[in-house]
Protein backbone atom coordinates (compact mmCIF):
# COMPACT_ATOMS: atom_id res chain seq x y z
CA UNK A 1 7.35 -19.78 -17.83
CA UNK A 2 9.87 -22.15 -16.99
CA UNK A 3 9.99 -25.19 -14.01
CA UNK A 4 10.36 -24.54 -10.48
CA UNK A 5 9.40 -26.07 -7.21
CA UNK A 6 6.03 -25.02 -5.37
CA UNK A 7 5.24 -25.24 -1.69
CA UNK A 8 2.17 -24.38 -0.22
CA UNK A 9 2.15 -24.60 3.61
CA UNK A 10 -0.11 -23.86 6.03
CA UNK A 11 1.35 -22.20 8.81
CA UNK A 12 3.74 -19.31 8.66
CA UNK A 13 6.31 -20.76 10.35
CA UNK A 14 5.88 -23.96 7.60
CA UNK A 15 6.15 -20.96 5.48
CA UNK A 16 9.31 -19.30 7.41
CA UNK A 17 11.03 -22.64 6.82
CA UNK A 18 9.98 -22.83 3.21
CA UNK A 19 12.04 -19.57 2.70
CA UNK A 20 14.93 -20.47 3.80
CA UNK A 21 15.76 -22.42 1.54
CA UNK A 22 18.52 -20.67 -1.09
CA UNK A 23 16.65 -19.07 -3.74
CA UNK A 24 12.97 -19.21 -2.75
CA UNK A 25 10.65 -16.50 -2.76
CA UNK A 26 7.48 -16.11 -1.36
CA UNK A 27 3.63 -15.84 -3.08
CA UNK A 28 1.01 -13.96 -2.00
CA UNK A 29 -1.67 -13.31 -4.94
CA UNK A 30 0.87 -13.61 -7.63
CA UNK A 31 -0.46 -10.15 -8.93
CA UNK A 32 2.94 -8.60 -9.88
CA UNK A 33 5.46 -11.78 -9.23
CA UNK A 34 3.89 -13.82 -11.58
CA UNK A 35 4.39 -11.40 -14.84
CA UNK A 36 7.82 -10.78 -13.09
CA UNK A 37 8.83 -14.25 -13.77
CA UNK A 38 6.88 -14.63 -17.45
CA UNK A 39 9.34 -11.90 -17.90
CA UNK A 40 12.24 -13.80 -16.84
CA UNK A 41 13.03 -10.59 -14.56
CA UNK A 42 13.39 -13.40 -11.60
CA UNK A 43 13.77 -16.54 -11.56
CA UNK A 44 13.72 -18.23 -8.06
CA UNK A 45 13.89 -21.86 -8.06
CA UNK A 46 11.05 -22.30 -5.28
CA UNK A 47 7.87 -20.41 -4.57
CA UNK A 48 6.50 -20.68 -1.36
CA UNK A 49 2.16 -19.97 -1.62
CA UNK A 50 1.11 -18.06 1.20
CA UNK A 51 -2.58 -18.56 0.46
CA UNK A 52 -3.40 -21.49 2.03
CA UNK A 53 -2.34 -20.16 5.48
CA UNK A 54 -5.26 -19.02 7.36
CA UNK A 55 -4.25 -17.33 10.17
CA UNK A 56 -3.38 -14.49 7.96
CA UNK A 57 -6.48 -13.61 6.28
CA UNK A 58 -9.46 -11.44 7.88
CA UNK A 59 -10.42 -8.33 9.17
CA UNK A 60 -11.14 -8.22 13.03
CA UNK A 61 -11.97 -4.52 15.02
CA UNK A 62 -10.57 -4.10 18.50
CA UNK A 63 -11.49 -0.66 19.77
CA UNK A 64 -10.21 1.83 17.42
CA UNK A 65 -7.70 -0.09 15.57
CA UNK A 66 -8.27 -2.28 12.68
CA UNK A 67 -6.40 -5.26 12.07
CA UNK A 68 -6.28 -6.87 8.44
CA UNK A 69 -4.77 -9.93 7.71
CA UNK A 70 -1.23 -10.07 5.29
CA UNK A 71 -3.15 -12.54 3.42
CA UNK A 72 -6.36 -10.92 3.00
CA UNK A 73 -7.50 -10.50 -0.66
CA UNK A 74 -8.40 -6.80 -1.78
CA UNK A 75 -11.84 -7.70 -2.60
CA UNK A 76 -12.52 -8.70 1.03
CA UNK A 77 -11.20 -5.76 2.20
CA UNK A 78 -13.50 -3.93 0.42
CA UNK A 79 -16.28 -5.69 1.77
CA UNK A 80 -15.07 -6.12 5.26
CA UNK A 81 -13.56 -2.98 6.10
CA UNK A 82 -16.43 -0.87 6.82
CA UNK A 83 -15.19 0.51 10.01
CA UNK A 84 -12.87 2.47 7.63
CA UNK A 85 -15.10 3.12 4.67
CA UNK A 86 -12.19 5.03 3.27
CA UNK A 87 -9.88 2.11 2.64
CA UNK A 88 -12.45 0.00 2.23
CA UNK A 89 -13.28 2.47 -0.94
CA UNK A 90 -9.05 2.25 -2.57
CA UNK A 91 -9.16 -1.39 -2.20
CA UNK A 92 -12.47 -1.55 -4.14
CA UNK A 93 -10.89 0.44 -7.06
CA UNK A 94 -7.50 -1.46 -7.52
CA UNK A 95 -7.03 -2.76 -10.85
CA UNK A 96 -10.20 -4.54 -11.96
CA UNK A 97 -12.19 -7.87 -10.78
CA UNK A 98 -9.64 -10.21 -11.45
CA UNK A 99 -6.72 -8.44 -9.43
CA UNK A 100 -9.03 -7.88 -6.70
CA UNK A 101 -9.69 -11.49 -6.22
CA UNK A 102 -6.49 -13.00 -6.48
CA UNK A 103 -4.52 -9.56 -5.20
CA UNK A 104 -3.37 -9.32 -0.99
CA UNK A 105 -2.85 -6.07 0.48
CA UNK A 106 0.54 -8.05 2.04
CA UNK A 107 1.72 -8.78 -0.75
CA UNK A 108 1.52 -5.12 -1.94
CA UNK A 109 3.11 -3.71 0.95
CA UNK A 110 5.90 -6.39 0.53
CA UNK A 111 6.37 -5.02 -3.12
CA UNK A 112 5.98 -1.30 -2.33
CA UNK A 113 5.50 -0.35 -5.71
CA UNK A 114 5.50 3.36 -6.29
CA UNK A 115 2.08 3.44 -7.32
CA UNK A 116 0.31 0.83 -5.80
CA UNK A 117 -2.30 2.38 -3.09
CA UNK A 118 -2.14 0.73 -0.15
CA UNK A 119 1.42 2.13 0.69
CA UNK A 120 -0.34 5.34 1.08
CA UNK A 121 -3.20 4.20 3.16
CA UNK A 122 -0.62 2.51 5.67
CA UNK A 123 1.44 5.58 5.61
CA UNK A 124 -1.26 7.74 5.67
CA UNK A 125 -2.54 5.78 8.50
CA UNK A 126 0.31 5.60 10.84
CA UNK A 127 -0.29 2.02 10.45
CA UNK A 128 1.85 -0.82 12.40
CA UNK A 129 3.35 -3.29 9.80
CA UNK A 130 3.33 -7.11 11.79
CA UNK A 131 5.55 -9.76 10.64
CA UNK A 132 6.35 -13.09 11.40
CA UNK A 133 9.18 -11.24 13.50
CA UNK A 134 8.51 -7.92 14.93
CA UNK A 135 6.20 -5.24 14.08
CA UNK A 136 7.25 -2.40 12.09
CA UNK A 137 5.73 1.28 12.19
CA UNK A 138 4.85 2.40 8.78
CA UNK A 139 7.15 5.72 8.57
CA UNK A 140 10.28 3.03 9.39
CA UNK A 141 8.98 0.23 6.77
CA UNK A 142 8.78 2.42 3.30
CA UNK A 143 12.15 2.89 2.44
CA UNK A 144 11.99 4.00 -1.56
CA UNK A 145 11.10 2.60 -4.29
CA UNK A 146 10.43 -1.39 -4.21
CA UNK A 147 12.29 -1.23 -1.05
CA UNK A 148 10.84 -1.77 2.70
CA UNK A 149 12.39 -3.08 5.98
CA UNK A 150 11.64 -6.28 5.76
CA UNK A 151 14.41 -8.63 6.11
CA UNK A 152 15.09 -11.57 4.10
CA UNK A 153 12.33 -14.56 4.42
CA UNK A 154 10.04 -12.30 6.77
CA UNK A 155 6.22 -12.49 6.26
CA UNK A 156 4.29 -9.70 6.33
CA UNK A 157 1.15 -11.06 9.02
CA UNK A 158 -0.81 -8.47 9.58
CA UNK A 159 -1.56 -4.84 8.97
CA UNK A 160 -2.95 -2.76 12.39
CA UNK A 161 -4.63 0.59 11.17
CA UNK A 162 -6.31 2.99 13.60
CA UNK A 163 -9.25 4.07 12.39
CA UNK A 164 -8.98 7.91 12.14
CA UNK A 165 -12.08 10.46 12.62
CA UNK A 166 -11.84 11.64 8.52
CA UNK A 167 -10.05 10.08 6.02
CA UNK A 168 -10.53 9.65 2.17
CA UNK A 169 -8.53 8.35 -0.70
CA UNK A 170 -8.16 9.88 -3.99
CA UNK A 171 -6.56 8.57 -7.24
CA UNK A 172 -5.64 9.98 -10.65
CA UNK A 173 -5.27 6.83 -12.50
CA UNK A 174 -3.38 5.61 -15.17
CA UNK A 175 -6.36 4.09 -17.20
CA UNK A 176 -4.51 0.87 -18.56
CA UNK A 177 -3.01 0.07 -15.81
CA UNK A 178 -5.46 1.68 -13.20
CA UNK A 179 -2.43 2.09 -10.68
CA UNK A 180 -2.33 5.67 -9.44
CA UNK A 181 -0.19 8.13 -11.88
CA UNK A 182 -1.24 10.01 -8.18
CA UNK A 183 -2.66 9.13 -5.49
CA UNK A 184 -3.52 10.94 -2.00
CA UNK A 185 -4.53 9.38 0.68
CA UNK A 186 -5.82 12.04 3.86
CA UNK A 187 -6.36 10.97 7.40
CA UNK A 188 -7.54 12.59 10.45
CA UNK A 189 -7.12 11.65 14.00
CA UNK A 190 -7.19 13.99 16.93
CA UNK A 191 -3.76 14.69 17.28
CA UNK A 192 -3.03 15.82 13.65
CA UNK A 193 -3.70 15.14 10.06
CA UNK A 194 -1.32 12.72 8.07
CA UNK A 195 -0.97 12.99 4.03
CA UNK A 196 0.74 10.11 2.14
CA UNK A 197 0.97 10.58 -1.78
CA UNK A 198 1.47 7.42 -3.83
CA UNK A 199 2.66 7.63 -7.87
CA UNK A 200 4.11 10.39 -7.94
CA UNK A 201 7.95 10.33 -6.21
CA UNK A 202 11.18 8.39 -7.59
CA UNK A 203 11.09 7.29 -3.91
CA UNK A 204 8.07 6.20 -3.45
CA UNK A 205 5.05 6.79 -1.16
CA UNK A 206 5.75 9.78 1.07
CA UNK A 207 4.57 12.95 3.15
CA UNK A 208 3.29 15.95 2.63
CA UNK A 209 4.49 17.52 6.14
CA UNK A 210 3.55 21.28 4.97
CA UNK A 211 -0.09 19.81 3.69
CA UNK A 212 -0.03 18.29 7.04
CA UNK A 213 0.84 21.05 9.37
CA UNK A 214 -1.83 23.20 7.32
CA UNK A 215 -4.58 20.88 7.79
CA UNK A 216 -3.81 19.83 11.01
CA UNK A 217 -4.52 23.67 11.63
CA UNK A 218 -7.55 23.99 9.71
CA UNK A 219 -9.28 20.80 8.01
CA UNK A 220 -10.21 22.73 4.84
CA UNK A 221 -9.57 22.36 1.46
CA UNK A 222 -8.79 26.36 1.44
CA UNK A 223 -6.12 25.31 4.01
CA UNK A 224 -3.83 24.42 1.41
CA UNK A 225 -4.68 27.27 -1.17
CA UNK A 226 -1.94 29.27 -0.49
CA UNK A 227 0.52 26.15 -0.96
CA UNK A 228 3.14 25.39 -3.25
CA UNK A 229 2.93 21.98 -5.02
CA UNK A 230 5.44 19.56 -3.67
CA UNK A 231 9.51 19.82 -5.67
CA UNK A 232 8.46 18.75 -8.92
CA UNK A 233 12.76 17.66 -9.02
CA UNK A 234 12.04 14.47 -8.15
CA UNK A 235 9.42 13.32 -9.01
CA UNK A 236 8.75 10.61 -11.82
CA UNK A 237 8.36 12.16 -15.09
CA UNK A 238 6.91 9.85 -18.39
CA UNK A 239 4.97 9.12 -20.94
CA UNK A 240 2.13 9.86 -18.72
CA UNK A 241 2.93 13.13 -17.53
CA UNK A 242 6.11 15.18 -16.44
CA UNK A 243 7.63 15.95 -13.15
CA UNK A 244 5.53 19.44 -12.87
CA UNK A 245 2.10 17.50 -13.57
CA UNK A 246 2.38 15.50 -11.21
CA UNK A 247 3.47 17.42 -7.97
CA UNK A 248 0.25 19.67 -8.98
CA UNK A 249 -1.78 17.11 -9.28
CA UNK A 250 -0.63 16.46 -5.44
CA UNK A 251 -1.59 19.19 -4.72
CA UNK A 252 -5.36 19.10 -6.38
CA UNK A 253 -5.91 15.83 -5.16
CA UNK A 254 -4.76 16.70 -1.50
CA UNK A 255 -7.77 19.45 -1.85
CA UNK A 256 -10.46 17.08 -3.40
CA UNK A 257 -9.58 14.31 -0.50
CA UNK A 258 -9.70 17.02 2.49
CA UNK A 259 -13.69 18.14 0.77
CA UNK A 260 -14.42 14.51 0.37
CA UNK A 261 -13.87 13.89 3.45
């Protein structure tokens, strides 16, 4: 590690402040900046804590929308979000005890990583992304891979997720890591059924419009029988598994999540 300065206010707009100045970042559970900087893959001279600020942690229900906090751990969502037992269920099955105590679904949104879960959840969800600034529908905040529409310095508050009739999560994980080599996230509400796959795209979470439109027709796993699997062209391809693994495992997962559900 090497020195830098540490603020830890208690307010976002303390916090707002905090990042302006040149060269600060901000710190939600640490999960994935702190290795970043033991890496020396960045190296901002201040780190602004967002965990002592507590108007951005909890879970509070009004009507059919849910509304989780930025700063909210995952464990507590978990426990708390009952009124959607489906992402209540991902964020009890990221990484392992430790990550889901220290871990804030904000601060996984803010990093979009292309195999974290909760981007598909939010997508999934047609959730509303709040900031200190504005509030930002999900299909306009993923924009690739590590990349969102969040502006410089802007906090993510709050994440508003309507709560859909049927909706379930399913993950083929990568078991040292236990992010999602794919993951499929299913919702849905009366006007339609939404699909968001995680882990498997160079660009990130996206769609799956033609899952979608299927579904959205007839709520069955045999809906999507006849489908092909997602362009395997661009997807990511590793040491894990190729291109052509994983858009078919989008499409077997999209089928297990529509039964489990």
């Amino acid at each position: 590690m090497y020195n830098f300065d540490l603020e830890q206010p208690s307010s976002v707009a303390g916090a707002v402040d905090a990042l302006k100045t040149e060269d600060a970042q901000a710190l939600g559970g640490g999960q994935t900046l702190i290795p970043t900087l033991k890496a020396r893959l960045a190296s901002p001279s201040k780190l602004v804590s967002l965990s002592a600020i507590a108007d951005i942690k909890g879970i509070r229900q009004d009507g059919d929308t849910l509304s989780i906090g930025g700063g909210t751990r995952h464990v507590d969502v978990a426990k708390g979000a009952g009124a959607y037992p489906a992402l209540a269920a991902l964020a009890g099955n990221i990484g392992d005890p430790a990550v889901r105590n220290r871990g804030t679904i904000g601060g996984s949104l803010a990093n979009n990583d292309p195999s974290a879960c909760y981007p598909s959840a939010a997508l999934a969800s047609g959730a509303t992304i709040v900031t200190n600034a504005r509030e930002i529908a999900a299909d306009d905040y993923f924009q690739g891979m590590f990349t969102t529409a969040l502006d410089e310095g802007e906090i993510i508050t709050a994440v508003k997720f309507p709560i859909p009739q049927k909706a379930n999560y399913q993950k083929f994980e990568q078991p040292a890591s236990r992010f999602a080599l794919v993951g499929v996230f299913v919702a849905k509400y009366a006007d339609g059924v939404r699909v968001a796959v995680t882990g498997a795209s160079n660009d990130g979470v996206f769609r799956w419009t033609e899952a979608e439109g299927a579904l959205s027709s007839d709520f069955s796993a045999d809906a999507i029988s006849g489908l092909s699997a997602p362009d395997a062209s661009d997807m990511i391809a590793d040491m894990h598994g190729t291109g052509e693994y994983r858009a078919h495992l989008v499409k077997v997962l999209t089928g297990r999540a529509v039964a489990a559900a």
